[in-house]
PDB file of N, CA and C in Angstrom:
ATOM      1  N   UNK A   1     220.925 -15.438 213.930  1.00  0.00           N
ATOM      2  CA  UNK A   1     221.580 -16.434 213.105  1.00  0.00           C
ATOM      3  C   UNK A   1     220.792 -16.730 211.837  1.00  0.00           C
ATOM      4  N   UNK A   2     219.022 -16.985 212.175  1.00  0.00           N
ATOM      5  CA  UNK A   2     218.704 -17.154 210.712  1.00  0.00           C
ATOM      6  C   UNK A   2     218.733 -16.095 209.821  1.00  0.00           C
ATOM      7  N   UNK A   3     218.772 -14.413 209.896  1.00  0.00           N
ATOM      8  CA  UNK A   3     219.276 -13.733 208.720  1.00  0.00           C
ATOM      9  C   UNK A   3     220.756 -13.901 208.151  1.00  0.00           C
ATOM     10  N   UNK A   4     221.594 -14.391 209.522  1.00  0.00           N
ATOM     11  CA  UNK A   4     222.705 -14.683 208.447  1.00  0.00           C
ATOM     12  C   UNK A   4     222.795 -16.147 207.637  1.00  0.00           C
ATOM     13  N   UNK A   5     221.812 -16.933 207.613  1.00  0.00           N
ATOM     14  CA  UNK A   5     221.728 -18.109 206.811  1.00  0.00           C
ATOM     15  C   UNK A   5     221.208 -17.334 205.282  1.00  0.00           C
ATOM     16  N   UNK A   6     220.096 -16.587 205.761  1.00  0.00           N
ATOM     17  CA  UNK A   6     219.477 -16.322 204.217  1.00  0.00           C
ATOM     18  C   UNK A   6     220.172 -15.025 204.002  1.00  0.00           C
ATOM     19  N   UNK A   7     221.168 -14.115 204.383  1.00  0.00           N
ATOM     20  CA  UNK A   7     222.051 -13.217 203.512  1.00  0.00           C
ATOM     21  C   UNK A   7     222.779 -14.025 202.899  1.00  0.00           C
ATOM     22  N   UNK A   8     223.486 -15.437 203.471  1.00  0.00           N
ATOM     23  CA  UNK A   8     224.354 -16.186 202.884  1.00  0.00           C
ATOM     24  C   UNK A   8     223.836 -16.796 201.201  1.00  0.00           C
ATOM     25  N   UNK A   9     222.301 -17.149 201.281  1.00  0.00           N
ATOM     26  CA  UNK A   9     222.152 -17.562 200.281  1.00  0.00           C
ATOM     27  C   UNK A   9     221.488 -16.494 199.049  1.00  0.00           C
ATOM     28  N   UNK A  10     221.522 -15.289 199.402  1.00  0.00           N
ATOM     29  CA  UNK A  10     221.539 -13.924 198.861  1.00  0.00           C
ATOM     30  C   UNK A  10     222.253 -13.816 197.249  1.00  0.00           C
ATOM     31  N   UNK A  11     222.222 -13.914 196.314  1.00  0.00           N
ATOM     32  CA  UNK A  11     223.103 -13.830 195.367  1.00  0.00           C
ATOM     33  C   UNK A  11     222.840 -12.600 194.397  1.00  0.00           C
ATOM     34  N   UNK A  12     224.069 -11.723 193.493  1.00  0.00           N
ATOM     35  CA  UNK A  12     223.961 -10.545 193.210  1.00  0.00           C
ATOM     36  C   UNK A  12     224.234 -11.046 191.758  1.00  0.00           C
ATOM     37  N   UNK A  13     223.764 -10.959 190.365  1.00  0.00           N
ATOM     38  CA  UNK A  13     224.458 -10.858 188.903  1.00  0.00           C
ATOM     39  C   UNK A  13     223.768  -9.773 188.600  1.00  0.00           C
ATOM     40  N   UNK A  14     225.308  -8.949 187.550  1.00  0.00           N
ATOM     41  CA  UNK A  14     225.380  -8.112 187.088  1.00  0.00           C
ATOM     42  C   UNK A  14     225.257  -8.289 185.686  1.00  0.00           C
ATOM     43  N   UNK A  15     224.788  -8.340 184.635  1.00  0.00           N
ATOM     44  CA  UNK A  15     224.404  -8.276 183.267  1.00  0.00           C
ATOM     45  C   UNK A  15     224.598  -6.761 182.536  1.00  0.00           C
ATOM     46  N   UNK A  16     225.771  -6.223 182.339  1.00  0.00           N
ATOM     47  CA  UNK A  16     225.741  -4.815 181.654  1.00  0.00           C
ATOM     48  C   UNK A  16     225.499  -5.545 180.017  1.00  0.00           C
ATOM     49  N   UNK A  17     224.571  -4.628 179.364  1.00  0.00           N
ATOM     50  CA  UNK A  17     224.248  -4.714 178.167  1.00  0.00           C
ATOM     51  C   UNK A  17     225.195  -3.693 177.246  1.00  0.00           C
ATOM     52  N   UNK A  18     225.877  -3.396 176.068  1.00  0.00           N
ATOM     53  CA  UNK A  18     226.642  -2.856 175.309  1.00  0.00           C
ATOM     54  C   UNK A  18     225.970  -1.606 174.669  1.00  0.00           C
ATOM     55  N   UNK A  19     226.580  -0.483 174.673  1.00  0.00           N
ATOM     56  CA  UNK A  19     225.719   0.453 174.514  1.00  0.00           C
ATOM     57  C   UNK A  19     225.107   0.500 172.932  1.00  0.00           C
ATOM     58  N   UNK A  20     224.005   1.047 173.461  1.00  0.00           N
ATOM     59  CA  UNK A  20     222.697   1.006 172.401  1.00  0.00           C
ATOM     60  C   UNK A  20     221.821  -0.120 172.424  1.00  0.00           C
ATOM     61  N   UNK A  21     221.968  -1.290 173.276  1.00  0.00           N
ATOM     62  CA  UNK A  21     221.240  -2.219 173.978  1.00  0.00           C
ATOM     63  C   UNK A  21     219.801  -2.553 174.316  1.00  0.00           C
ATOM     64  N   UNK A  22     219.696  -1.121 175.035  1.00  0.00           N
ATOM     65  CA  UNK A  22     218.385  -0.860 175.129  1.00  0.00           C
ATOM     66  C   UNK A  22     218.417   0.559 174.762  1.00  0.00           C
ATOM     67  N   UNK A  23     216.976   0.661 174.673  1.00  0.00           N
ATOM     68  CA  UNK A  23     216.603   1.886 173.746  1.00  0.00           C
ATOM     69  C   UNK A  23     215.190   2.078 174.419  1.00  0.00           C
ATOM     70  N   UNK A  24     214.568   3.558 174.140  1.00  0.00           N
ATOM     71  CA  UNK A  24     213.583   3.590 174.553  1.00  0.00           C
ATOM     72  C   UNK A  24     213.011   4.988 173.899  1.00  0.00           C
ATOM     73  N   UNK A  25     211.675   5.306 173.481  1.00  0.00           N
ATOM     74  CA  UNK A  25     211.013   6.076 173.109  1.00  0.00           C
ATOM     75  C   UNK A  25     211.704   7.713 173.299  1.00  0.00           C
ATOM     76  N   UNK A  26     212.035   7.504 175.283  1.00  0.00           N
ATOM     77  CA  UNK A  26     212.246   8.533 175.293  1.00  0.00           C
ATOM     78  C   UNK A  26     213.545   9.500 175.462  1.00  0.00           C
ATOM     79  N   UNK A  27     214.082   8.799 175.821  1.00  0.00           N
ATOM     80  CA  UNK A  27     215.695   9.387 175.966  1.00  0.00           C
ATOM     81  C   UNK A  27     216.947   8.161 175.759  1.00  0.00           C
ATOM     82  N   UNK A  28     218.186   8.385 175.890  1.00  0.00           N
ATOM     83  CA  UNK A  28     218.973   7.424 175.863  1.00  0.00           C
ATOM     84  C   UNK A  28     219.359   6.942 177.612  1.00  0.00           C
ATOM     85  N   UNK A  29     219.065   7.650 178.162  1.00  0.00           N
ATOM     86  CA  UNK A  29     219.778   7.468 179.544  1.00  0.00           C
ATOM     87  C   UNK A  29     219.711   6.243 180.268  1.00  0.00           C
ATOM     88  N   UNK A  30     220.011   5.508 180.978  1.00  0.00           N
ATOM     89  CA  UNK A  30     220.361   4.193 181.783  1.00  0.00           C
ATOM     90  C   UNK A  30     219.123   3.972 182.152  1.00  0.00           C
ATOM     91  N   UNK A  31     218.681   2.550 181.876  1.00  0.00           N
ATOM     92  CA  UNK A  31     217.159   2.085 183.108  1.00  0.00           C
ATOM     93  C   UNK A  31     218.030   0.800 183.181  1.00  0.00           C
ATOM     94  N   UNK A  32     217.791   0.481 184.691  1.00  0.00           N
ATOM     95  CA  UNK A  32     218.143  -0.543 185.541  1.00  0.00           C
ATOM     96  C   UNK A  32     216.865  -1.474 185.664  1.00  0.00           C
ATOM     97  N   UNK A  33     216.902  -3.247 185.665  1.00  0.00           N
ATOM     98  CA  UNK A  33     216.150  -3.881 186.227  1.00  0.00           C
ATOM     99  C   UNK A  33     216.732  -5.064 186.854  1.00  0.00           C
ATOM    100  N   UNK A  34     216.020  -4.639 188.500  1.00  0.00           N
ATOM    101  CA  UNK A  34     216.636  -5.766 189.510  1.00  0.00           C
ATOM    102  C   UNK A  34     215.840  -7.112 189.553  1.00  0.00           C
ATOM    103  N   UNK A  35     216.004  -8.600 189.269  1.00  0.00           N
ATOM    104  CA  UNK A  35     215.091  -9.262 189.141  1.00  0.00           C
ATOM    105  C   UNK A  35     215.849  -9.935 190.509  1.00  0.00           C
ATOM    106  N   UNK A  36     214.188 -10.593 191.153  1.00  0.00           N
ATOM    107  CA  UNK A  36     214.615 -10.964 192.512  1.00  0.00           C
ATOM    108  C   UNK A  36     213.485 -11.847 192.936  1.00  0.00           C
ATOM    109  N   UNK A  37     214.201 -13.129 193.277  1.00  0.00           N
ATOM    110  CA  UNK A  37     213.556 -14.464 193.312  1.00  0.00           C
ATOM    111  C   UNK A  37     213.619 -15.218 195.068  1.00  0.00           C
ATOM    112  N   UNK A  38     212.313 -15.362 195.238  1.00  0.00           N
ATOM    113  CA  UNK A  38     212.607 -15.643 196.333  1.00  0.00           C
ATOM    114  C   UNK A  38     211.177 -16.625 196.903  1.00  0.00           C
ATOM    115  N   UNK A  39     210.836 -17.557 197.655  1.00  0.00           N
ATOM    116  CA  UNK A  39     210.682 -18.730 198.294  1.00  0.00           C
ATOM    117  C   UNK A  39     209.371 -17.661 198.331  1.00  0.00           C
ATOM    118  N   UNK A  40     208.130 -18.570 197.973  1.00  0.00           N
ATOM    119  CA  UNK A  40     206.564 -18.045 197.905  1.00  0.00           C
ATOM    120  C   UNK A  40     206.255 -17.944 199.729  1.00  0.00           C
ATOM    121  N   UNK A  41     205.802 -16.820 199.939  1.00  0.00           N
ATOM    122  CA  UNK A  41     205.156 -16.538 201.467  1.00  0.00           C
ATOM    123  C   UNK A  41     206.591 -16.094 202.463  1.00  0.00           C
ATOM    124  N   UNK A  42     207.812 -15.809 201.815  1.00  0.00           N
ATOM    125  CA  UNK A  42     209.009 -15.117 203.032  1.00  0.00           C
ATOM    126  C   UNK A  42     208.417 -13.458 202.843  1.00  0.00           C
ATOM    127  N   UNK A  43     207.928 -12.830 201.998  1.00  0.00           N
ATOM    128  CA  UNK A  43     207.649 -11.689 201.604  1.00  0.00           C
ATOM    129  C   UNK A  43     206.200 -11.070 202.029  1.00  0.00           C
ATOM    130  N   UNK A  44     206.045 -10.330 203.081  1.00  0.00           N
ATOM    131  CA  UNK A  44     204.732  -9.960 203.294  1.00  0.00           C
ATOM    132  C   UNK A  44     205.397  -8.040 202.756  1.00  0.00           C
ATOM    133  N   UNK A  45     203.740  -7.489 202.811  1.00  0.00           N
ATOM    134  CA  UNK A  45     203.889  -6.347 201.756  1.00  0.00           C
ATOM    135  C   UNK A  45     204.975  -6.118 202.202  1.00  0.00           C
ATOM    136  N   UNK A  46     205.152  -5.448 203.584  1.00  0.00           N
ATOM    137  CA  UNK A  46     206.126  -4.551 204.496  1.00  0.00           C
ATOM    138  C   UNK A  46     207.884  -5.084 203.741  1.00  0.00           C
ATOM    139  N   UNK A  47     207.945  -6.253 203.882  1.00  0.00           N
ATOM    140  CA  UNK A  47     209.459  -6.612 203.688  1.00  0.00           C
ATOM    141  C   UNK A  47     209.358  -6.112 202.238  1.00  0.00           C
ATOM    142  N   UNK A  48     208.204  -6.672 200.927  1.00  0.00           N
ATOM    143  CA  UNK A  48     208.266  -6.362 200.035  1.00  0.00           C
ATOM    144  C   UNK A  48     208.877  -5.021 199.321  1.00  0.00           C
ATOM    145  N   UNK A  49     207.897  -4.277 199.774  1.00  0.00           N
ATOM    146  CA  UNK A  49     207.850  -2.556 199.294  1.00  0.00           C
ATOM    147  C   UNK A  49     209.541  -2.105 200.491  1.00  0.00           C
ATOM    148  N   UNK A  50     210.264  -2.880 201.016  1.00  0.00           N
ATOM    149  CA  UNK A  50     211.426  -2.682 201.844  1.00  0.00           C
ATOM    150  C   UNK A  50     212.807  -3.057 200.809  1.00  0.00           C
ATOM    151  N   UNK A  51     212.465  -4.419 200.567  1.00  0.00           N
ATOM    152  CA  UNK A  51     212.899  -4.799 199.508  1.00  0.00           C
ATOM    153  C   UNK A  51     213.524  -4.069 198.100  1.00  0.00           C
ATOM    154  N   UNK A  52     212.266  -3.482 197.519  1.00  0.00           N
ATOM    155  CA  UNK A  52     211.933  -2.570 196.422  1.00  0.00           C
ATOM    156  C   UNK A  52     213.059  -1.224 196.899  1.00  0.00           C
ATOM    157  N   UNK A  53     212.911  -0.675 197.974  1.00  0.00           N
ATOM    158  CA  UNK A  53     213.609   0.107 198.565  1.00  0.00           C
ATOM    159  C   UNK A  53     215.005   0.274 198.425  1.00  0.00           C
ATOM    160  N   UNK A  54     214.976  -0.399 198.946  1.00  0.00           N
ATOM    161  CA  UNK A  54     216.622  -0.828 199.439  1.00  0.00           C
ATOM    162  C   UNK A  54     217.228  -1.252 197.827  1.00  0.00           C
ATOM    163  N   UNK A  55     216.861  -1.876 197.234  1.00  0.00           N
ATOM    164  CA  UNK A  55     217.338  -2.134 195.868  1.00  0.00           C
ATOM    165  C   UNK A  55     217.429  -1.245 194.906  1.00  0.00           C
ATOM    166  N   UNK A  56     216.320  -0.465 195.286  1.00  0.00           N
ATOM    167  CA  UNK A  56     216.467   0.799 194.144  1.00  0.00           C
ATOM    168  C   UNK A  56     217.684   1.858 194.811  1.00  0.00           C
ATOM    169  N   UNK A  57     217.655   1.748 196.119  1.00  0.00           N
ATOM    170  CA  UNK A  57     218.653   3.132 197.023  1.00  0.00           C
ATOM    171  C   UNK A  57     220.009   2.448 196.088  1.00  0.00           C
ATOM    172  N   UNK A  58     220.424   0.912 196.068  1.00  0.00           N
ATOM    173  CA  UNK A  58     221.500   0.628 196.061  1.00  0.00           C
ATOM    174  C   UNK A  58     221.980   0.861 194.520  1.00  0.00           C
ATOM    175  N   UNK A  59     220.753   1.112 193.635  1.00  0.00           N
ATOM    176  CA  UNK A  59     221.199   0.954 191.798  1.00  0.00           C
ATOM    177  C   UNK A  59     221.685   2.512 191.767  1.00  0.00           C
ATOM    178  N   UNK A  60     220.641   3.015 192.568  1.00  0.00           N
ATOM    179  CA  UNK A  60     220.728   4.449 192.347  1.00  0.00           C
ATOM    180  C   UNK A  60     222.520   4.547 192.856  1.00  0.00           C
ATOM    181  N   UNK A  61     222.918   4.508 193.709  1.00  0.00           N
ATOM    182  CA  UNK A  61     224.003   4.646 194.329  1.00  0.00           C
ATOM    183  C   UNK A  61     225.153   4.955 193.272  1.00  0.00           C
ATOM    184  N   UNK A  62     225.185   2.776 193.100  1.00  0.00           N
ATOM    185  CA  UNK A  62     226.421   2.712 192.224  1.00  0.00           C
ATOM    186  C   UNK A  62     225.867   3.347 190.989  1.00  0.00           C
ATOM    187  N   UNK A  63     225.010   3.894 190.194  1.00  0.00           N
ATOM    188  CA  UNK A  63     225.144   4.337 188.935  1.00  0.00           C
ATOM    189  C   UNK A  63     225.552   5.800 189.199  1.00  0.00           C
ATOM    190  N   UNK A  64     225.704   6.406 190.379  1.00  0.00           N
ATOM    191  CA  UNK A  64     225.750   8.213 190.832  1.00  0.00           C
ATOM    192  C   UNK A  64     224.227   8.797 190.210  1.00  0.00           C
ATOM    193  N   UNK A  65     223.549   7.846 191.039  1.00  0.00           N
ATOM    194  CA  UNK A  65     222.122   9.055 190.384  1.00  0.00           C
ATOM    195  C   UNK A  65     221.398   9.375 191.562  1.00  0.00           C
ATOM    196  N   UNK A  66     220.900  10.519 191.586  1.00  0.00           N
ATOM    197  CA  UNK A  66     220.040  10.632 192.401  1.00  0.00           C
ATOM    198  C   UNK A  66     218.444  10.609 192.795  1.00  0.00           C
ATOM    199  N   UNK A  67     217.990  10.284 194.291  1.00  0.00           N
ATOM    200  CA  UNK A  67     216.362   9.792 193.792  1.00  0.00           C
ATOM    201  C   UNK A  67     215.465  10.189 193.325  1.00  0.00           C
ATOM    202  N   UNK A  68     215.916  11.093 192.313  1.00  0.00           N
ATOM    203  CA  UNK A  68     214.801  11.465 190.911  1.00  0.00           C
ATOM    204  C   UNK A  68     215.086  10.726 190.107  1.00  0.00           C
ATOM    205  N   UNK A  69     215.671   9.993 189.936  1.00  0.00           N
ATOM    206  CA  UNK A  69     215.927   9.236 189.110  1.00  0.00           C
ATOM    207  C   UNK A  69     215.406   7.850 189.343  1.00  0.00           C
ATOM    208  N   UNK A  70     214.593   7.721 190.402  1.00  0.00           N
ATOM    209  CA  UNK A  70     214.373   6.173 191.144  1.00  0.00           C
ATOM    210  C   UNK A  70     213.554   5.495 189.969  1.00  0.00           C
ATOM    211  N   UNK A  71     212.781   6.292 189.212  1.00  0.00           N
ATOM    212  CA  UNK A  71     212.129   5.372 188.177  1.00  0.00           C
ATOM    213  C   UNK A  71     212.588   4.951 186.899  1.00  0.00           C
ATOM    214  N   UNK A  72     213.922   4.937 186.825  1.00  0.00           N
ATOM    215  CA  UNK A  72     214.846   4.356 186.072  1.00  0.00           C
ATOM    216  C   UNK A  72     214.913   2.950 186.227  1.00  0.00           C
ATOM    217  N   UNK A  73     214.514   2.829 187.881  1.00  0.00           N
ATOM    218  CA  UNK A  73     215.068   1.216 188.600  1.00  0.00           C
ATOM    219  C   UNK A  73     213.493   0.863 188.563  1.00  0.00           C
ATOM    220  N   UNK A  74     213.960  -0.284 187.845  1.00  0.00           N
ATOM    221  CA  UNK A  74     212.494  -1.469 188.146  1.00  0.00           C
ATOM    222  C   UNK A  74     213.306  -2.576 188.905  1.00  0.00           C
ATOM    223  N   UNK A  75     212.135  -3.331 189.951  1.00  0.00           N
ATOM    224  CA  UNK A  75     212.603  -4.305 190.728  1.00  0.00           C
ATOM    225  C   UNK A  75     211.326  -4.849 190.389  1.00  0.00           C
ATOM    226  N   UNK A  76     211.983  -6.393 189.893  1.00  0.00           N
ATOM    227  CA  UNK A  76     210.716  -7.028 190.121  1.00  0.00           C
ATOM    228  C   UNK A  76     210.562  -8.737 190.615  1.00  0.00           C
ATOM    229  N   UNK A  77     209.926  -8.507 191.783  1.00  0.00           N
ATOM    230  CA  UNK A  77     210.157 -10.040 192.186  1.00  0.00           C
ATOM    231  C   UNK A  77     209.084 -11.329 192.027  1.00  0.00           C
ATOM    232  N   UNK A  78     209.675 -12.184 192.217  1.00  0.00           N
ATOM    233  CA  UNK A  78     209.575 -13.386 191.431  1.00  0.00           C
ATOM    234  C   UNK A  78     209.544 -14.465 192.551  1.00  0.00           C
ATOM    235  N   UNK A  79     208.163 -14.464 193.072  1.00  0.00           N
ATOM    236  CA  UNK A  79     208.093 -15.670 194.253  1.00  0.00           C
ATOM    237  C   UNK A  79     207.889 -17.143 193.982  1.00  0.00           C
ATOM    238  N   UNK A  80     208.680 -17.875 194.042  1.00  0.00           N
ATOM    239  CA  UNK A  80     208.915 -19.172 193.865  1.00  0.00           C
ATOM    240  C   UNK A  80     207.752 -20.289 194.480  1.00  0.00           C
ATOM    241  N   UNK A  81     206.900 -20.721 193.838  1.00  0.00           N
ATOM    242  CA  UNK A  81     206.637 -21.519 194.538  1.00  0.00           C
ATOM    243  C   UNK A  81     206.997 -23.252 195.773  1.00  0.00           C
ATOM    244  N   UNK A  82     206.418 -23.149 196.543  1.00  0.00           N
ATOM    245  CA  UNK A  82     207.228 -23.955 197.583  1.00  0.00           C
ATOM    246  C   UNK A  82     207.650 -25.309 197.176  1.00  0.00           C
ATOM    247  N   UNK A  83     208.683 -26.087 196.907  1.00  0.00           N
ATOM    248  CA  UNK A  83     208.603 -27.503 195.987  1.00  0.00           C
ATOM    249  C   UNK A  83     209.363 -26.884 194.889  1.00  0.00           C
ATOM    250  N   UNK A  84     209.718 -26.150 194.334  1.00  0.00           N
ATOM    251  CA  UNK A  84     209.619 -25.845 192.960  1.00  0.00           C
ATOM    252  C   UNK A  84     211.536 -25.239 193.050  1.00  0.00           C
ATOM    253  N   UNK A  85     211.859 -25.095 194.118  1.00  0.00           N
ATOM    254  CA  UNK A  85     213.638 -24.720 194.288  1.00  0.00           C
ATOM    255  C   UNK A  85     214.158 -25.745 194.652  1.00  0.00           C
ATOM    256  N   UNK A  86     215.824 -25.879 194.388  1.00  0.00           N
ATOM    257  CA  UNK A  86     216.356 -26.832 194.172  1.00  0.00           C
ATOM    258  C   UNK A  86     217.842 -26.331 194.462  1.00  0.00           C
ATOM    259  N   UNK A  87     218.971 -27.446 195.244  1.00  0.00           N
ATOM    260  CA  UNK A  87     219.866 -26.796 195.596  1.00  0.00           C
ATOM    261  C   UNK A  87     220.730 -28.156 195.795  1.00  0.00           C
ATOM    262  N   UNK A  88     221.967 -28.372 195.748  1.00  0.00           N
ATOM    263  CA  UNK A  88     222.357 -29.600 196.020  1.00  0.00           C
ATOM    264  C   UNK A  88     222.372 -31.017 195.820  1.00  0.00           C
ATOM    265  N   UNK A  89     221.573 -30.768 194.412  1.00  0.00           N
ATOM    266  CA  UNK A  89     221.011 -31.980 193.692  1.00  0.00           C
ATOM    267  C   UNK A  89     219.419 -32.614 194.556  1.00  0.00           C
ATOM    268  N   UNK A  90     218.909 -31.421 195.085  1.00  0.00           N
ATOM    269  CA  UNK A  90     217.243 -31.943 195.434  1.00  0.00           C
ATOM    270  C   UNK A  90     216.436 -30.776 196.012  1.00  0.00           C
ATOM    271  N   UNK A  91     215.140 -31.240 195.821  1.00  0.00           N
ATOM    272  CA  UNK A  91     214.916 -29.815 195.871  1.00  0.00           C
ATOM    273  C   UNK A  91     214.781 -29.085 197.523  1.00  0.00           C
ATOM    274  N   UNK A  92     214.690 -28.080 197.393  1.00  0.00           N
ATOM    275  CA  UNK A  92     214.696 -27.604 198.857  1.00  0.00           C
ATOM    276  C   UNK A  92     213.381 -26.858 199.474  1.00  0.00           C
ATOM    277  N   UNK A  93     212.754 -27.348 200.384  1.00  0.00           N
ATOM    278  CA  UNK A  93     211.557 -26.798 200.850  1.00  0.00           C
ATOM    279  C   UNK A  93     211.689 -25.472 201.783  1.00  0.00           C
ATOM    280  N   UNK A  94     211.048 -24.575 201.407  1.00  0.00           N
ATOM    281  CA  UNK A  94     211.237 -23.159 202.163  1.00  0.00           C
ATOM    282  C   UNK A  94     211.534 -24.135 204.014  1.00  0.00           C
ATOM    283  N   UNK A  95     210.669 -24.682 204.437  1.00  0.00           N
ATOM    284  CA  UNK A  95     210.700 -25.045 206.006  1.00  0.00           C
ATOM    285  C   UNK A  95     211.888 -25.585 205.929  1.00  0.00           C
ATOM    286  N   UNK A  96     213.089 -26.414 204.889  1.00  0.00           N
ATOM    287  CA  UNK A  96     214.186 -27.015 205.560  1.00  0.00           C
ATOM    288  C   UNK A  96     215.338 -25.769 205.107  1.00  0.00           C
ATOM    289  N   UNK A  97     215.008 -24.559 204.330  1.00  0.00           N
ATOM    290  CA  UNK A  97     216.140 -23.693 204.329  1.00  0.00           C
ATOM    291  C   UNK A  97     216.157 -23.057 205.579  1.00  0.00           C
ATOM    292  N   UNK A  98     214.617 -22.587 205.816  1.00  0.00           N
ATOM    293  CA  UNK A  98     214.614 -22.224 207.534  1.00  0.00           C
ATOM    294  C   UNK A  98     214.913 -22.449 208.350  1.00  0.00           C
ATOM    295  N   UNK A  99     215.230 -23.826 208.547  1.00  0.00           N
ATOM    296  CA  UNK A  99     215.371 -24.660 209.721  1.00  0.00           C
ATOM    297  C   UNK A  99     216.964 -25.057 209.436  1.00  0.00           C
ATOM    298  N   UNK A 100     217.861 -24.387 208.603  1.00  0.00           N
ATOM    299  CA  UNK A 100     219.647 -24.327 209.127  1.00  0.00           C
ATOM    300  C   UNK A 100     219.958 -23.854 210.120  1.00  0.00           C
ATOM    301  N   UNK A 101     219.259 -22.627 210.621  1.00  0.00           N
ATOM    302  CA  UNK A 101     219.820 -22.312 211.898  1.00  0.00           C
ATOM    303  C   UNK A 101     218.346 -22.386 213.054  1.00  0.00           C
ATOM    304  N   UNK A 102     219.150 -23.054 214.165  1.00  0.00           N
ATOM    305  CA  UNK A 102     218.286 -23.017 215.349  1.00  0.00           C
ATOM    306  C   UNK A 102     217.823 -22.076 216.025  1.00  0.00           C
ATOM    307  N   UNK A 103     217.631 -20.745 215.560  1.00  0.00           N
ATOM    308  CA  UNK A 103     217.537 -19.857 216.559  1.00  0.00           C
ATOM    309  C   UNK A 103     216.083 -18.835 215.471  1.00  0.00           C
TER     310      UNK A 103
END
């Protein structure tokens, strides 16, 4: 039950930029960056570098590229410190998002 509390609060934006947007030294081709924010200390390396994973499998996917291409995708996350998120008009402490589900 508690992964389906925190898939629930999971959120996805898409930002396509207009072509010629970005640019880069070396070619024109697509670079992706996943930014990903999340509650300081839910992330030890293992989930981290899992994380990174799984996000890059999924850019790669929908753009049709394949994983030579994985360094196109930057992921970069962004650990929140505890006190510092806010949801419902107050803020929310990593221990009371945890503690929605009893199990």
């Amino acid at each position: 039950m508690k992964e389906e509390i925190f898939r629930s609060l999971l959120w996805s934006y898409l930002h396509v930029l207009p072509a010629g947007a970005l640019v880069t030294a070396a070619d024109d081709a697509p670079r992706f960056r996943v930014d990903v924010t999340v509650p300081f200390g839910v992330l030890d390396d293992e989930r981290r570098a899992g994380l990174v994973r799984e996000a890059t499998d999924l850019v790669l996917a929908a753009a049709g590229l394949g994983p030579d291409q994985a360094l196109r995708v930057w992921v970069l996350i962004h650990e929140q410190p505890d006190g510092t998120w806010g949801a419902g008009g107050k803020i929310m402490r990593y221990t009371e998002v945890a503690g929605l589900s009893t199990d």
